[in-house]
Protein backbone atom coordinates (compact mmCIF):
# COMPACT_ATOMS: atom_id res chain seq x y z
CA UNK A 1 -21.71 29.56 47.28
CA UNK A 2 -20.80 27.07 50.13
CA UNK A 3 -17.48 25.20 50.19
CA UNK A 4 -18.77 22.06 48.76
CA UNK A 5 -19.57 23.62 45.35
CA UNK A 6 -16.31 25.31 45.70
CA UNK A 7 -14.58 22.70 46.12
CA UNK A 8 -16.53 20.79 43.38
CA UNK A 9 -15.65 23.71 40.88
CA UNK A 10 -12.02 23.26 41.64
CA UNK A 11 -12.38 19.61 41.08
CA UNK A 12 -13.90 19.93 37.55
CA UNK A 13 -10.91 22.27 36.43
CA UNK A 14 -8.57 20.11 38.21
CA UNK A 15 -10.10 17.55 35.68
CA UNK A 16 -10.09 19.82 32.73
CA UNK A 17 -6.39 20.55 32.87
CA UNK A 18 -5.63 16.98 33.66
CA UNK A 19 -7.82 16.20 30.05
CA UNK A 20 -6.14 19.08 28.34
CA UNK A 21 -2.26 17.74 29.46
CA UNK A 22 -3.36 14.05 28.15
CA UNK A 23 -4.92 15.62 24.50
CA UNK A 24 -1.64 17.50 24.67
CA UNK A 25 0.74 14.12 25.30
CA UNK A 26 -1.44 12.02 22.82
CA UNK A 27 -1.15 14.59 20.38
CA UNK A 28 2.55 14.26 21.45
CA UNK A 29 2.83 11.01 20.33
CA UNK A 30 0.80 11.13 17.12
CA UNK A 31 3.15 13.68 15.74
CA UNK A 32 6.18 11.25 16.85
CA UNK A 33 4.48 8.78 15.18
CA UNK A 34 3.37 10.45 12.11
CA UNK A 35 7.47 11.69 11.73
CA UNK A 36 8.33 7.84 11.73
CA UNK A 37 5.96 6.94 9.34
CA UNK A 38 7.01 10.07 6.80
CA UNK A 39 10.71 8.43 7.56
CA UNK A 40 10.20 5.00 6.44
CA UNK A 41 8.41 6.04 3.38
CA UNK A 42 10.96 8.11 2.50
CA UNK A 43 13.05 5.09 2.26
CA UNK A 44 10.72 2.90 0.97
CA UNK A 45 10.54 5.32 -1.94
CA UNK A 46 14.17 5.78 -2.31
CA UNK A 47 14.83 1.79 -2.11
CA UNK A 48 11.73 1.58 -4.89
CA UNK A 49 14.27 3.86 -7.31
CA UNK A 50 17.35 2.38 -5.76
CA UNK A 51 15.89 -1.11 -7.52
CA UNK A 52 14.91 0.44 -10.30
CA UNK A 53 18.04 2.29 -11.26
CA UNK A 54 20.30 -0.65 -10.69
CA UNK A 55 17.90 -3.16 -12.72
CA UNK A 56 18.54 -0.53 -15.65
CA UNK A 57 21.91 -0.67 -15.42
CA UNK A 58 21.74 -4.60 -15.55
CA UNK A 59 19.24 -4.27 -18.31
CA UNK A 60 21.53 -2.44 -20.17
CA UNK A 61 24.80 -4.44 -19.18
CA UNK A 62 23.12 -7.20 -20.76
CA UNK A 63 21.75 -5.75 -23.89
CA UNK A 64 25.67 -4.90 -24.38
CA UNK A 65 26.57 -8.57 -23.63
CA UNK A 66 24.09 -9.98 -26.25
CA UNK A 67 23.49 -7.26 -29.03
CA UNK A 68 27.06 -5.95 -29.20
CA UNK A 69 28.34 -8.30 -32.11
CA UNK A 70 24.77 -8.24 -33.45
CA UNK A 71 24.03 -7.99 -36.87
CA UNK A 72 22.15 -6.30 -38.61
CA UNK A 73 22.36 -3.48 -35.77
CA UNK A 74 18.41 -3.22 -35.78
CA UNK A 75 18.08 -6.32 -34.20
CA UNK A 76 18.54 -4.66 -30.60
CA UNK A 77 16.36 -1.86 -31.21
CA UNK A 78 13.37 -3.96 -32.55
CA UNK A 79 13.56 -5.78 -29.19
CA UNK A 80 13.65 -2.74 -27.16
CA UNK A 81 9.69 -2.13 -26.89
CA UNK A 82 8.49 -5.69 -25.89
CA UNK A 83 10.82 -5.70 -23.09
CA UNK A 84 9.91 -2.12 -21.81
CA UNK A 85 6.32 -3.44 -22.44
CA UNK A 86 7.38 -6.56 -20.34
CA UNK A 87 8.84 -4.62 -17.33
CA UNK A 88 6.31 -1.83 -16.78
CA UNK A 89 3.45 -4.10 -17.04
């Protein structure tokens, strides 16, 4: 071998680990990014039940605030199944 294919050869794995550290920092940054985006839908999912829980409570604040003189006391729980029907759908 002369020096210029040397020197070629050294240039090609020069080039190889260059390649290798950028894969490396890109795959860096996807796992960064990938973290982030497991964050947020954590709390996407834990403002989804957040809104849920406290729209039950008010749901049930105000079936107290209508139904509780109500008579005859079936009244409330005939009503109960159209408005489950209502929310979920």
């Amino acid at each position: 071998m002369n020096q210029d294919e040397e020197s070629g050869h050294e240039s090609l794995a020069e080039k190889r680990t260059h390649e290798a550290e950028e894969r490396s920092e890109m795959a860096s940054e996807r796992t960064d990014f990938a973290e982030d985006r497991t964050l947020l839908a954590n709390e996407r999912t834990f403002a989804g039940w957040s809104k849920a829980s406290f729209a039950s409570i008010g749901l049930g604040l105000g079936f107290q605030a209508l139904f509780k003189s109500a008579e005859p006391t079936w009244t409330p729980k005939a009503w109960l199944p159209f408005l489950f029907f209502w929310e979920f759908c």
